[in-house]
C-alpha atoms as a PDB file:
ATOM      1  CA  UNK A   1      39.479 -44.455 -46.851  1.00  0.00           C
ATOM      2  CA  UNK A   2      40.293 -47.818 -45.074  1.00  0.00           C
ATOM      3  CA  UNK A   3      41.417 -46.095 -42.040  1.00  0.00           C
ATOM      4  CA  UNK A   4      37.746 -44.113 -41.883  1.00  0.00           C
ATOM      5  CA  UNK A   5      35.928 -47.407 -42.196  1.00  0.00           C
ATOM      6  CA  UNK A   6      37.814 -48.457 -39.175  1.00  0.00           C
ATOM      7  CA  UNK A   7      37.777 -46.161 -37.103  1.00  0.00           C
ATOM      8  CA  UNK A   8      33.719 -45.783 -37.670  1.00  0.00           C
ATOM      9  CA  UNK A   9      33.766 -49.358 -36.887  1.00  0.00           C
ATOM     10  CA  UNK A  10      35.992 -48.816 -33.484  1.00  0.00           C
ATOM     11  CA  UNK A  11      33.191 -45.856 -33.039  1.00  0.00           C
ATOM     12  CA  UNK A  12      30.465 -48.118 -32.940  1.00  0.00           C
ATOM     13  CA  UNK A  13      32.024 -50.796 -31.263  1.00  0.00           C
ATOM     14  CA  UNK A  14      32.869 -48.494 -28.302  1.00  0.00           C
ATOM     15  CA  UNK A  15      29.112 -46.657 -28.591  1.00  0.00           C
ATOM     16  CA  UNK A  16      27.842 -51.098 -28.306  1.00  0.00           C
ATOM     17  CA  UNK A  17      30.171 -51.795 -25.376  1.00  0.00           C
ATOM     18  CA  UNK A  18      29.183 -48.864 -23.253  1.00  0.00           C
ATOM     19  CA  UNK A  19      25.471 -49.870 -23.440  1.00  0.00           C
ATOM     20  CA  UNK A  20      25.741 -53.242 -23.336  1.00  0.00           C
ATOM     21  CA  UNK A  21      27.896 -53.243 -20.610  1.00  0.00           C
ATOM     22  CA  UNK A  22      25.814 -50.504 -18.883  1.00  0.00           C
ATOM     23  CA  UNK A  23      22.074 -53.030 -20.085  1.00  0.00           C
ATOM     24  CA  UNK A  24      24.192 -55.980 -18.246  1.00  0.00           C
ATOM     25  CA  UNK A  25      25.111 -53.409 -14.590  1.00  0.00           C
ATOM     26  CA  UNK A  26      21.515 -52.411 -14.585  1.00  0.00           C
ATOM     27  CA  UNK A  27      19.762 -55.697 -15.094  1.00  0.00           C
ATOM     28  CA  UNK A  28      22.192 -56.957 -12.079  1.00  0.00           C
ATOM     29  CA  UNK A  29      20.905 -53.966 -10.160  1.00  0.00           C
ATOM     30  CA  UNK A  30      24.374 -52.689 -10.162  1.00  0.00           C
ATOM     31  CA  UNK A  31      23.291 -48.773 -10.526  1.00  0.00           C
ATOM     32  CA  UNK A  32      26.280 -47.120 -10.102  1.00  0.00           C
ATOM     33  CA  UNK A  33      28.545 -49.324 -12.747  1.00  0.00           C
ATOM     34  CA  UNK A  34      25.401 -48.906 -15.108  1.00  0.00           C
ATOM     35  CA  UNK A  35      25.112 -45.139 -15.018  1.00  0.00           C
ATOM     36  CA  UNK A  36      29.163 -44.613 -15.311  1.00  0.00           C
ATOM     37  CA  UNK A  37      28.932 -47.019 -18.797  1.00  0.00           C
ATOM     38  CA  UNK A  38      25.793 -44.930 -19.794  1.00  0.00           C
ATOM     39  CA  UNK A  39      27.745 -41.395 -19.013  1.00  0.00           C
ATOM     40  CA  UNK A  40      30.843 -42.864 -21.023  1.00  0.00           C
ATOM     41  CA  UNK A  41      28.774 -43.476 -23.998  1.00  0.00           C
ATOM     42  CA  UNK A  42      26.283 -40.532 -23.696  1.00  0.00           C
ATOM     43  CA  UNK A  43      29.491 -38.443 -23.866  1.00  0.00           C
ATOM     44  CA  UNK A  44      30.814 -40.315 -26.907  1.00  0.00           C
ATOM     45  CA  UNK A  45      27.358 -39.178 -28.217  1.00  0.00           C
ATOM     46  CA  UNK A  46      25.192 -41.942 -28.095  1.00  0.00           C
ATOM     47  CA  UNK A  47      21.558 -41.299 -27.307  1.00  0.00           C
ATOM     48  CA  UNK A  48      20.147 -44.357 -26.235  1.00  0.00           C
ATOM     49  CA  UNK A  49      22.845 -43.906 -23.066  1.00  0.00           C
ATOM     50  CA  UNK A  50      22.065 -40.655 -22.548  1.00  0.00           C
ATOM     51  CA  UNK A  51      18.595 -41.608 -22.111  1.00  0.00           C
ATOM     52  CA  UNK A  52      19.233 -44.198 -19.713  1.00  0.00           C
ATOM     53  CA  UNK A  53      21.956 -41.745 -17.761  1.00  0.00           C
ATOM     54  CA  UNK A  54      18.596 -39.661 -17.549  1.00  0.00           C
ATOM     55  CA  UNK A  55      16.251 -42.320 -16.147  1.00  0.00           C
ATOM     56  CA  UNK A  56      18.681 -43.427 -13.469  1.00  0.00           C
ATOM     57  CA  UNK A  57      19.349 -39.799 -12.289  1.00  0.00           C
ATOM     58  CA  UNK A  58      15.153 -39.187 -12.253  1.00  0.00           C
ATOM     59  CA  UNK A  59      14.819 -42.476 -10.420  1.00  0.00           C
ATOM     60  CA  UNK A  60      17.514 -41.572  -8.163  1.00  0.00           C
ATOM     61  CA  UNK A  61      18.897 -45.110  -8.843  1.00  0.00           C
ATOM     62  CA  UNK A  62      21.900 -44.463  -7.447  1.00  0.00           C
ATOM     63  CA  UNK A  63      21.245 -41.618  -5.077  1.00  0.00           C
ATOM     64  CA  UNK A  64      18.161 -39.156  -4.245  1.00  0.00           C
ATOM     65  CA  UNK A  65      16.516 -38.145  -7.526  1.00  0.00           C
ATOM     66  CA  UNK A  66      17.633 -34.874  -9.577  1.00  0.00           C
ATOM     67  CA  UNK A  67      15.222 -33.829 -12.081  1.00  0.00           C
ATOM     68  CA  UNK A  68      17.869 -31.280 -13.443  1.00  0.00           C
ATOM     69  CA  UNK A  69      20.381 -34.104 -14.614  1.00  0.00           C
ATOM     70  CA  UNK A  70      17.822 -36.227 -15.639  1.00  0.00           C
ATOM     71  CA  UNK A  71      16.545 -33.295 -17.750  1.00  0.00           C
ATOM     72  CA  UNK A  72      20.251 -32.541 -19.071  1.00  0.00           C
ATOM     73  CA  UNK A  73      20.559 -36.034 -19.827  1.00  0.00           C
ATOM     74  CA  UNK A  74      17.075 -36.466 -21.723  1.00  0.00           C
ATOM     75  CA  UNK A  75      16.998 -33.301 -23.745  1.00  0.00           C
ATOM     76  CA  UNK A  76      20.972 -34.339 -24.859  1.00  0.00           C
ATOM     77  CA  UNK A  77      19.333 -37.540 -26.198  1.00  0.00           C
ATOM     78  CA  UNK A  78      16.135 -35.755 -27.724  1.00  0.00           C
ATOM     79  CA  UNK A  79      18.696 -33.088 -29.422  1.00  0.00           C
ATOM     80  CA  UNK A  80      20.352 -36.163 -31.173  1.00  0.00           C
ATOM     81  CA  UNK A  81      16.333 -37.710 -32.756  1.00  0.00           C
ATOM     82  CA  UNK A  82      16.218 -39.873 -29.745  1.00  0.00           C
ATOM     83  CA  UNK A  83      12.165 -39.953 -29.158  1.00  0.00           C
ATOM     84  CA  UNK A  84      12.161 -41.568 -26.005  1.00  0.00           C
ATOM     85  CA  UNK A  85      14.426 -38.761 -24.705  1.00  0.00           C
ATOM     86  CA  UNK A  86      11.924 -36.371 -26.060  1.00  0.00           C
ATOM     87  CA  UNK A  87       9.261 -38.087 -24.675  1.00  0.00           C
ATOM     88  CA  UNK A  88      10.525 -38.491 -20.971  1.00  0.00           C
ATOM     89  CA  UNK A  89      11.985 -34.777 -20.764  1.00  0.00           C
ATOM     90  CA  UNK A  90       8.247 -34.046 -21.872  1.00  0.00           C
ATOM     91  CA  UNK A  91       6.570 -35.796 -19.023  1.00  0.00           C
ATOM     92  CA  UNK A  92       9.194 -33.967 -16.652  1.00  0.00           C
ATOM     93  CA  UNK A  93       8.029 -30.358 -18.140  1.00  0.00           C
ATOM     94  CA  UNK A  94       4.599 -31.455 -18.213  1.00  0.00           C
ATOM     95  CA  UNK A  95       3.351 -29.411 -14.879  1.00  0.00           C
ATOM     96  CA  UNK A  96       6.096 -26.968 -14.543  1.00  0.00           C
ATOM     97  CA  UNK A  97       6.832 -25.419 -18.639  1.00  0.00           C
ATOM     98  CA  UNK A  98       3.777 -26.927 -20.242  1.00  0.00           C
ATOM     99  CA  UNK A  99       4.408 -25.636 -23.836  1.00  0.00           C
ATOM    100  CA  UNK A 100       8.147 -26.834 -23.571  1.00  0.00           C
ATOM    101  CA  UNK A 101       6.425 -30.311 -22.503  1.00  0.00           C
ATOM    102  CA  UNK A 102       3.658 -29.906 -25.534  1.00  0.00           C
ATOM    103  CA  UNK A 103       7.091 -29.000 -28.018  1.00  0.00           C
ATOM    104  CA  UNK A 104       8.931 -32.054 -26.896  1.00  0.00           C
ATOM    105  CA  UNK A 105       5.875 -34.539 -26.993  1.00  0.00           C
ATOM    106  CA  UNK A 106       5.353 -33.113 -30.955  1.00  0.00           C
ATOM    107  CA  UNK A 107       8.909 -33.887 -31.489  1.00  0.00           C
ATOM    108  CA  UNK A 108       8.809 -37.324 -29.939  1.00  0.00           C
ATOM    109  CA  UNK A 109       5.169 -38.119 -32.001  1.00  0.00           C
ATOM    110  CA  UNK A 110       6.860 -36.459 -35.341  1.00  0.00           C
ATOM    111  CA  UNK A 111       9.627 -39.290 -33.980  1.00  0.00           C
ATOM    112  CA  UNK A 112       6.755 -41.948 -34.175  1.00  0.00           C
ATOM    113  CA  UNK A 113       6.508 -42.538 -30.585  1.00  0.00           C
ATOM    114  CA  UNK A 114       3.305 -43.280 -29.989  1.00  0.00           C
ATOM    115  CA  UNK A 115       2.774 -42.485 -26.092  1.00  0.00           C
ATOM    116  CA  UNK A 116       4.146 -38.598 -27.116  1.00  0.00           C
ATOM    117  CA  UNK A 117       1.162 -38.803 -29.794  1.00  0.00           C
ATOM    118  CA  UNK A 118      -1.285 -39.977 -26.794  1.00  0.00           C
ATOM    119  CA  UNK A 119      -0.028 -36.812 -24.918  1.00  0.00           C
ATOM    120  CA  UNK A 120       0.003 -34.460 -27.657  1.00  0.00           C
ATOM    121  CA  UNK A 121      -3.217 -35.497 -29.144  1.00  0.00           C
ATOM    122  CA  UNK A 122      -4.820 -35.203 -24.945  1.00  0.00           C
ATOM    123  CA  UNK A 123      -3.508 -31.482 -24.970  1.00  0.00           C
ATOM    124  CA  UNK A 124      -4.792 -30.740 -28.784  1.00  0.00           C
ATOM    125  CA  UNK A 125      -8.451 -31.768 -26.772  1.00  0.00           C
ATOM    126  CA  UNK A 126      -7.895 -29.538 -24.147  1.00  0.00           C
ATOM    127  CA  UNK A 127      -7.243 -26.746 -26.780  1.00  0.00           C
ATOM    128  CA  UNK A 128     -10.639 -27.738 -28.365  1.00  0.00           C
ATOM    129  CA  UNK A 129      -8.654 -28.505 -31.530  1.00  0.00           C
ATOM    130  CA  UNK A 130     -10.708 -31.734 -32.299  1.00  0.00           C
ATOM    131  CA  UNK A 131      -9.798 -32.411 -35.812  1.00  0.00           C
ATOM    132  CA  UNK A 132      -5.849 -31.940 -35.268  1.00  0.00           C
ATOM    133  CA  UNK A 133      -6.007 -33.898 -32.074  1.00  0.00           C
ATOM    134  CA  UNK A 134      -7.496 -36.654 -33.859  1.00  0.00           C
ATOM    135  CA  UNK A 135      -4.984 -37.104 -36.712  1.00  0.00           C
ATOM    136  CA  UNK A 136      -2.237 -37.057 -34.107  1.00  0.00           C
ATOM    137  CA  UNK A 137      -4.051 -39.771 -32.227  1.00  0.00           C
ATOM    138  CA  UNK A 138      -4.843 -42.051 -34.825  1.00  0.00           C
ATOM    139  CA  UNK A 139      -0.732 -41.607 -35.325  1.00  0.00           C
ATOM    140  CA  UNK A 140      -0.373 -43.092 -32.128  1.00  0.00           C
ATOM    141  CA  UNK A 141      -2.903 -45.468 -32.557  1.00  0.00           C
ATOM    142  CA  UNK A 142      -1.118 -46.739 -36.384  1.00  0.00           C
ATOM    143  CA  UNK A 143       1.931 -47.012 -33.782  1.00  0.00           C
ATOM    144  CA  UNK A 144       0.141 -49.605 -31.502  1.00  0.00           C
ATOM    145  CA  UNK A 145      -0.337 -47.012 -28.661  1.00  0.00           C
ATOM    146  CA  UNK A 146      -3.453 -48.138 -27.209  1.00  0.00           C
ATOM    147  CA  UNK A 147      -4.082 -45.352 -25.093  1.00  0.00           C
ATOM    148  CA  UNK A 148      -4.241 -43.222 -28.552  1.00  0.00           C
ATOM    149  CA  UNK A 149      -6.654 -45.770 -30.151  1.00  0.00           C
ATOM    150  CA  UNK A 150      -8.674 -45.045 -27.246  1.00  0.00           C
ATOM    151  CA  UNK A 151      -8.914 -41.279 -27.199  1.00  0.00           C
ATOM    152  CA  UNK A 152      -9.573 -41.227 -30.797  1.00  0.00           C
ATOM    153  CA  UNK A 153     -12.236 -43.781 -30.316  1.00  0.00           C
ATOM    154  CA  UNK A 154     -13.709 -41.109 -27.482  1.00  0.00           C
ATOM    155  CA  UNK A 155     -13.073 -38.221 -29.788  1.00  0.00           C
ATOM    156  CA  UNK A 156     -14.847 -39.871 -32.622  1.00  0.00           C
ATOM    157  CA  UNK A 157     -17.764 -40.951 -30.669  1.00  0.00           C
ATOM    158  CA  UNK A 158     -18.165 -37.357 -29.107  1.00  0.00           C
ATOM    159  CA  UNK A 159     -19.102 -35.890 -32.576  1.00  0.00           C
ATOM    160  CA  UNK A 160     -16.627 -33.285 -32.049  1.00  0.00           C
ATOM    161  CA  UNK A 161     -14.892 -34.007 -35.644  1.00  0.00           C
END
């Protein structure tokens, strides 16, 4: 049992160092250090690396930008609960696979990210489904998203409810 403790705690010491180290490469603007920490800990299966692995590869950070990593990268993170993973593979999909977009902003807002709620509450409008779009915007809204507080503002002023 004492030897399962331990090595849990090595886990998560090794998951910490990884990102940390990776936080510390990209706040020096050293891109290349910072994504090859964030790849070591995504593949030890942490998800707040693999999102970061994802946003360097869509900024092209450290080289031209590739939408297909940064999507590998992002859905490994939303596949693990990580909601800003969701949320950023979502915008990605947005104009290309729209309902994969509309499934990953549901599972980011069911995550309690409130931008994902914005988003999934603006395409609930655009299906004319007023009543759902508004519970999933005052979501957002509970989770200090202001642009959800505003659409459910409009949508409440429009009568549409």
């Amino acid at each position: 049992m004492k030897k399962m403790i331990f090595i849990s705690i090595l886990a998560a010491c090794a998951f910490a160092g990884n990102f940390e180290d990776g936080l510390k490469a990209y706040g020096s603007s050293n891109f290349k250090e910072a994504l090859a920490k964030f790849e070591a800990g995504c593949a030890e299966n942490d998800a707040k690396s693999c999102v970061k692995t994802g946003a360097i590869y869509q900024l092209g950070k450290t080289a031209t930008p590739d939408l297909d990593k940064a999507l590998e990268y992002y859905n490994k993170a939303c596949q693990s609960g990580e909601k800003e993973g969701c949320s950023a593979a979502g915008g990605i999909y947005l104009k290309s696979e729209p309902q994969k977009a509309r499934e990953l902003f549901n599972k980011a807002c069911e995550l309690n990210d409130g931008y994902s709620c914005a988003m999934m509450g603006s395409m609930l409008i655009d299906d004319h489904k007023f009543k759902e779009a508004y519970t999933v915007l005052e979501k957002g809204c509970s989770l200090g998203d202001k642009l959800s507080c505003e659409f459910a503002g409009d949508l409440k002023r429009s009568k549409q409810l």
